[in-house]
C-alpha atoms as a PDB file:
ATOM      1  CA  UNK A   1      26.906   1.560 -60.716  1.00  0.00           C
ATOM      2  CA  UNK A   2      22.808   1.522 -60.396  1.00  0.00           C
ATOM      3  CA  UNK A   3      23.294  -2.498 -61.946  1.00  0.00           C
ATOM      4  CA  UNK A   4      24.952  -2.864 -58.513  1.00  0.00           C
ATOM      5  CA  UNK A   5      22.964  -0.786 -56.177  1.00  0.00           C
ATOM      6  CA  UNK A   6      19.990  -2.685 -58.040  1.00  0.00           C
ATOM      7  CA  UNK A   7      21.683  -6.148 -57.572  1.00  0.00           C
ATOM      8  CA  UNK A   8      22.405  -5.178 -53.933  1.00  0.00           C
ATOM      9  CA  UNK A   9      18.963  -4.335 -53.126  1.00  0.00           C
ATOM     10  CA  UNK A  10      17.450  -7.092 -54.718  1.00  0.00           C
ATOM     11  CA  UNK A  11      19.727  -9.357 -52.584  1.00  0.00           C
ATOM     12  CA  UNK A  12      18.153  -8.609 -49.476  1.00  0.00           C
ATOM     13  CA  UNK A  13      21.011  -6.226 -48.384  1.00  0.00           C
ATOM     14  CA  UNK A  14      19.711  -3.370 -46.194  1.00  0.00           C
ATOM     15  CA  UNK A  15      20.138   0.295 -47.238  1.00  0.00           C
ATOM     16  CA  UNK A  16      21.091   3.223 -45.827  1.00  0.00           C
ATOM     17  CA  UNK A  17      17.970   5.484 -45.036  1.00  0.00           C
ATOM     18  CA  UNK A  18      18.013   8.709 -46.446  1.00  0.00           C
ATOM     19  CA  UNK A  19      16.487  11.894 -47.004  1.00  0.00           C
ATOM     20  CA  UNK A  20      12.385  12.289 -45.992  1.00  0.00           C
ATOM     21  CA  UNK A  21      12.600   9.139 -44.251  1.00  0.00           C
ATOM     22  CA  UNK A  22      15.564  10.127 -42.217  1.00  0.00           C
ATOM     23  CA  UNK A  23      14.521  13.035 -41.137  1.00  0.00           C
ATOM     24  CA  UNK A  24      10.636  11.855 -39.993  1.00  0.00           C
ATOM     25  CA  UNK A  25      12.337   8.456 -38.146  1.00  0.00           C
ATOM     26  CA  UNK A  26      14.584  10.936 -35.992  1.00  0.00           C
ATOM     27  CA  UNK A  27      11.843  13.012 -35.567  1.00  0.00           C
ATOM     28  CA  UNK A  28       9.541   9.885 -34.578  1.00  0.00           C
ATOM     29  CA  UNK A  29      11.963   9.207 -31.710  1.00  0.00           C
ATOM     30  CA  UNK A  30      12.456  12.501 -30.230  1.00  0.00           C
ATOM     31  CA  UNK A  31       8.477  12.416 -29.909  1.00  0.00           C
ATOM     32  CA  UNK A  32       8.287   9.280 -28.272  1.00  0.00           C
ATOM     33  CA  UNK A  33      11.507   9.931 -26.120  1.00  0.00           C
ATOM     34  CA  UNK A  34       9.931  13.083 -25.114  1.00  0.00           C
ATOM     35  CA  UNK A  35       6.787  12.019 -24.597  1.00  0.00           C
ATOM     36  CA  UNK A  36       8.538   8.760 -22.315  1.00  0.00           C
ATOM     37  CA  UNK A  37      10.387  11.843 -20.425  1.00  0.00           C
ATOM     38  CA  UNK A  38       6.986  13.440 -19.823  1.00  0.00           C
ATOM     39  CA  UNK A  39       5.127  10.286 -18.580  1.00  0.00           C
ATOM     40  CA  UNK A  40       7.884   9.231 -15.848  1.00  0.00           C
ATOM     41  CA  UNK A  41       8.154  12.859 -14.745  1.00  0.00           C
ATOM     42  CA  UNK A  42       4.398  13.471 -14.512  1.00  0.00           C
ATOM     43  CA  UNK A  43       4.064  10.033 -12.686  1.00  0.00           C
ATOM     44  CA  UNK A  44       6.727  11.235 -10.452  1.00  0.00           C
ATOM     45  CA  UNK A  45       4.962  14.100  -8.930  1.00  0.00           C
ATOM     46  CA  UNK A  46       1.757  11.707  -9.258  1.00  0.00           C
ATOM     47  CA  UNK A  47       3.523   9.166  -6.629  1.00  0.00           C
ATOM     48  CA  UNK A  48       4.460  11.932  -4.450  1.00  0.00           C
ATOM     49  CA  UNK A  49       0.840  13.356  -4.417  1.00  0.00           C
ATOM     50  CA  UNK A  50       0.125   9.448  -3.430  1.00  0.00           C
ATOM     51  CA  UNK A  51       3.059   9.524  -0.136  1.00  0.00           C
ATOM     52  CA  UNK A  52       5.172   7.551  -2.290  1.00  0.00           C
ATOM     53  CA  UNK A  53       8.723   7.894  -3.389  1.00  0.00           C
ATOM     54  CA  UNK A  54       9.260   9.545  -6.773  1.00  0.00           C
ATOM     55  CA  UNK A  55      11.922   7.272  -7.870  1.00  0.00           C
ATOM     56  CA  UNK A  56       9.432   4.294  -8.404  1.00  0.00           C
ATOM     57  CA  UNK A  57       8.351   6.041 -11.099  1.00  0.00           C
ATOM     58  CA  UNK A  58      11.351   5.593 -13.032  1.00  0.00           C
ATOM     59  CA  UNK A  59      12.070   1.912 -12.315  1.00  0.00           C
ATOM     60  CA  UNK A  60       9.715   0.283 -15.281  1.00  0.00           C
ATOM     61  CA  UNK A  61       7.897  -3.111 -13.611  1.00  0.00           C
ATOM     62  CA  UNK A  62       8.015  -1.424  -9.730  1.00  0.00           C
ATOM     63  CA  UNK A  63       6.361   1.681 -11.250  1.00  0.00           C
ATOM     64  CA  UNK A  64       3.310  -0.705 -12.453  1.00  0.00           C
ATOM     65  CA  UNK A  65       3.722  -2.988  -9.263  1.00  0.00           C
ATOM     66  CA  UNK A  66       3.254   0.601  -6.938  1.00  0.00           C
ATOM     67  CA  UNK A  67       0.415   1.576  -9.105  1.00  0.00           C
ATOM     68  CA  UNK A  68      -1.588  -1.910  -8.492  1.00  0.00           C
ATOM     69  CA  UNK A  69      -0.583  -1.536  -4.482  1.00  0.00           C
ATOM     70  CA  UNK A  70      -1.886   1.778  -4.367  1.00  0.00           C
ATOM     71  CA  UNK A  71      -4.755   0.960  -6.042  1.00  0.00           C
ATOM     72  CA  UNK A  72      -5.906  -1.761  -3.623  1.00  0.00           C
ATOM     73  CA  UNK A  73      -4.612  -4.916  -6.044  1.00  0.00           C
ATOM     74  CA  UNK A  74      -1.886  -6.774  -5.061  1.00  0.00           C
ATOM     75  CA  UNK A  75       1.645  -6.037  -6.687  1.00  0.00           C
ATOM     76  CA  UNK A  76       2.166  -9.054  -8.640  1.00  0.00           C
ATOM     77  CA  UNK A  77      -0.768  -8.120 -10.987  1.00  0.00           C
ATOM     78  CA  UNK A  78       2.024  -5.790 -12.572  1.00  0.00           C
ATOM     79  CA  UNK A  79       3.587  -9.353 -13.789  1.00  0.00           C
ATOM     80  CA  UNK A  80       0.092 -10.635 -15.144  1.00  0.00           C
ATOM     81  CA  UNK A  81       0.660  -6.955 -17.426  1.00  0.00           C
ATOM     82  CA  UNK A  82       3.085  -8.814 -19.178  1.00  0.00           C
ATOM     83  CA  UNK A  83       0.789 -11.285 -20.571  1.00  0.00           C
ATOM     84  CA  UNK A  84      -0.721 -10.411 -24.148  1.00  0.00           C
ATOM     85  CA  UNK A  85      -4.899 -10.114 -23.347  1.00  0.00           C
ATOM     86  CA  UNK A  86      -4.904 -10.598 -19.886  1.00  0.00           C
ATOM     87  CA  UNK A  87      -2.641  -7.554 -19.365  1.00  0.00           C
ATOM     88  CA  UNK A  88      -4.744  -5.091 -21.106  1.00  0.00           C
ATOM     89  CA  UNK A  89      -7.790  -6.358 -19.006  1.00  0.00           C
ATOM     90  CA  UNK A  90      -5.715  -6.066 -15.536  1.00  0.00           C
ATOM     91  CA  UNK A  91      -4.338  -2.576 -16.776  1.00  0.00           C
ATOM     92  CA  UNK A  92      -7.764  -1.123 -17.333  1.00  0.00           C
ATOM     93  CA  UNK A  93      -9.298  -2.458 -14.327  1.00  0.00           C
ATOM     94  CA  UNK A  94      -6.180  -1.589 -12.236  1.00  0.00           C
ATOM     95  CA  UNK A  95      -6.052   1.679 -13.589  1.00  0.00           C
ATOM     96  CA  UNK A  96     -10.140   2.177 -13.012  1.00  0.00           C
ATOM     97  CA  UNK A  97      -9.530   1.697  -9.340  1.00  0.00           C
ATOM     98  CA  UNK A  98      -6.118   4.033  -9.772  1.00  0.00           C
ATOM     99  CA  UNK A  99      -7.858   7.016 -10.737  1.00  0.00           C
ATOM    100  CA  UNK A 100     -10.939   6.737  -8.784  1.00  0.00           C
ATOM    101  CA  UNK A 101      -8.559   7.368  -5.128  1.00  0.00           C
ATOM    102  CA  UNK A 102      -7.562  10.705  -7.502  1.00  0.00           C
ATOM    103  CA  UNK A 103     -11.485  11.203  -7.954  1.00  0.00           C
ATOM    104  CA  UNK A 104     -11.532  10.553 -11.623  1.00  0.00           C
ATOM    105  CA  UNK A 105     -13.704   8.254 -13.495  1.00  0.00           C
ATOM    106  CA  UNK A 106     -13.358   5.141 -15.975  1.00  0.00           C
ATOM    107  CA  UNK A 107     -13.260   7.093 -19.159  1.00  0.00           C
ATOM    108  CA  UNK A 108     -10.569   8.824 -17.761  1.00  0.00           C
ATOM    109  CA  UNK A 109      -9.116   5.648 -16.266  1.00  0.00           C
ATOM    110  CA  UNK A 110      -9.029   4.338 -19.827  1.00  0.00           C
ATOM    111  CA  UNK A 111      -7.736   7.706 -21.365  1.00  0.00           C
ATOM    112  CA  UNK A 112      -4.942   6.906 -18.800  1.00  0.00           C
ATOM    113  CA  UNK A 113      -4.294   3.536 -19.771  1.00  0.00           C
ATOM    114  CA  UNK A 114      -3.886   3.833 -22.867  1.00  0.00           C
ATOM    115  CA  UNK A 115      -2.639   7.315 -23.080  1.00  0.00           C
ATOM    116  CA  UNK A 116      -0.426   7.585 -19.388  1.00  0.00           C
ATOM    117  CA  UNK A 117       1.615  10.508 -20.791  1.00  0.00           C
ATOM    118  CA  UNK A 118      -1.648  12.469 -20.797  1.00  0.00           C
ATOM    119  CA  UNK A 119      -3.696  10.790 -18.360  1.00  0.00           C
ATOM    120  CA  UNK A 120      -0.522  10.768 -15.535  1.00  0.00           C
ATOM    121  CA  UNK A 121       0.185  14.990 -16.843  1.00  0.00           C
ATOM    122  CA  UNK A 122      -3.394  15.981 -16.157  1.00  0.00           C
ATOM    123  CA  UNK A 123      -3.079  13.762 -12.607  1.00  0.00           C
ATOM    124  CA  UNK A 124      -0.090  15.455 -12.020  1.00  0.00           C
ATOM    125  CA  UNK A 125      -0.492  19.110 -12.525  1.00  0.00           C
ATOM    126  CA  UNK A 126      -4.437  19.440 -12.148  1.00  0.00           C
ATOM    127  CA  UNK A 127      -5.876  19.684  -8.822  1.00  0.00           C
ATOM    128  CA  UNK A 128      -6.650  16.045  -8.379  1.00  0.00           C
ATOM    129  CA  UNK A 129      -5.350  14.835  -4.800  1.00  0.00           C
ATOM    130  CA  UNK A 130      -4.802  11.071  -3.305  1.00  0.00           C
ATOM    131  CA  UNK A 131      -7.955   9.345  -1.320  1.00  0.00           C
ATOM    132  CA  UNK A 132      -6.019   7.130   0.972  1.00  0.00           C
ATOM    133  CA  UNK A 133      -8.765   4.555   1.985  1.00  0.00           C
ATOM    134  CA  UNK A 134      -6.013   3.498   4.866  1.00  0.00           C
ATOM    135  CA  UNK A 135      -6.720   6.911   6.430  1.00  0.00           C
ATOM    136  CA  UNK A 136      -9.346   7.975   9.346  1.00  0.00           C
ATOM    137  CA  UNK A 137     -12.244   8.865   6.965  1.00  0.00           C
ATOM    138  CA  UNK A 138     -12.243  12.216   9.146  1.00  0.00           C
ATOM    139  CA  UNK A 139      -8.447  13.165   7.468  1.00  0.00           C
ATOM    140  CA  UNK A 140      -9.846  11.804   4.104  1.00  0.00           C
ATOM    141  CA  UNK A 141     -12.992  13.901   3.842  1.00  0.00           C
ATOM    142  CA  UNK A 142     -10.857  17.146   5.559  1.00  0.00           C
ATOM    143  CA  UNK A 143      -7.994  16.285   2.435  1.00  0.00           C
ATOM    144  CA  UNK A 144     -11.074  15.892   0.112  1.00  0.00           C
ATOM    145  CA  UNK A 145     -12.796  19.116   0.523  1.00  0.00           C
ATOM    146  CA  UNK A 146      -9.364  21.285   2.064  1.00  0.00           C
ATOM    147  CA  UNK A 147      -8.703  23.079  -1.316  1.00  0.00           C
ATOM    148  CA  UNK A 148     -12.828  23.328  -2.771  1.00  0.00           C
ATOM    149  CA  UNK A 149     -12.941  27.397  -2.824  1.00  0.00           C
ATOM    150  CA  UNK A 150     -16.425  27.632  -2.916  1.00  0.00           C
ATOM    151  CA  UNK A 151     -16.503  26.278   1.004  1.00  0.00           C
ATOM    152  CA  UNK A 152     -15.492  28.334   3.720  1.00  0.00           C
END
């Protein structure tokens, strides 16, 4: 019987996996599913903080096309994300302006691009609020400074 489970293997015939490697593949999905569940939830509420719907967050190349509107790019730069180096450089710079209408800077924008479960979480449930540039700047410096405890 191990002649033919050698003879099998040798053959190019997958196996089953089992044991260790079982258990840290399963394991290696329910991170990444999780962490997938996180990132659409967190850019949810993100979109909302933004006056968008929450739903866009969940539809995958409208989520990205939202992101470059409400960054001040235009939408079809979430297509040009597709493309192998040219994406990461759009992302990053998309992202960059993204995060500075939520105050943040470009090591964070990066964080974010890279790591959007974090970077979206921290957007999400920290403090951070949307700078609408379309908005009187007399409503965007009131938004700005509304929830600032140390002014009166």
């Amino acid at each position: 019987m191990q002649a033919l489970s050698y003879v099998a293997q040798a053959a190019g015939q997958p196996q089953p996996i089992q044991g260790t490697a079982a258990v840290l593949l399963g394991a290696a999905i329910f991170v990444i599913a999780l962490a997938s569940a996180l990132q659409v939830l967190s850019y949810w509420i993100v979109l909302r903080k933004a006056g968008r719907k929450g739903w866009e967050a969940a539809v995958p190349i409208y989520e990205s096309w939202v992101r470059y509107e409400l960054s001040g790019k235009p939408g079809w730069w979430a297509l040009l994300g597709l493309l192998p180096v040219v994406g990461l450089v759009v992302t990053i710079i998309g992202m960059k302006e993204f995060c500075r209408r939520f105050d943040k800077g470009t090591a964070f924008a990066v964080m974010t691009a890279v790591l959007p479960a974090i970077g979206f979480t921290i957007l999400a449930f920290g403090d951070a609020q949307y700078d609408d540039p379309d908005k009187p700047a007399a409503q965007r410096f009131k938004a700005k400074w509304r929830h600032n405890p140390h002014l009166p």
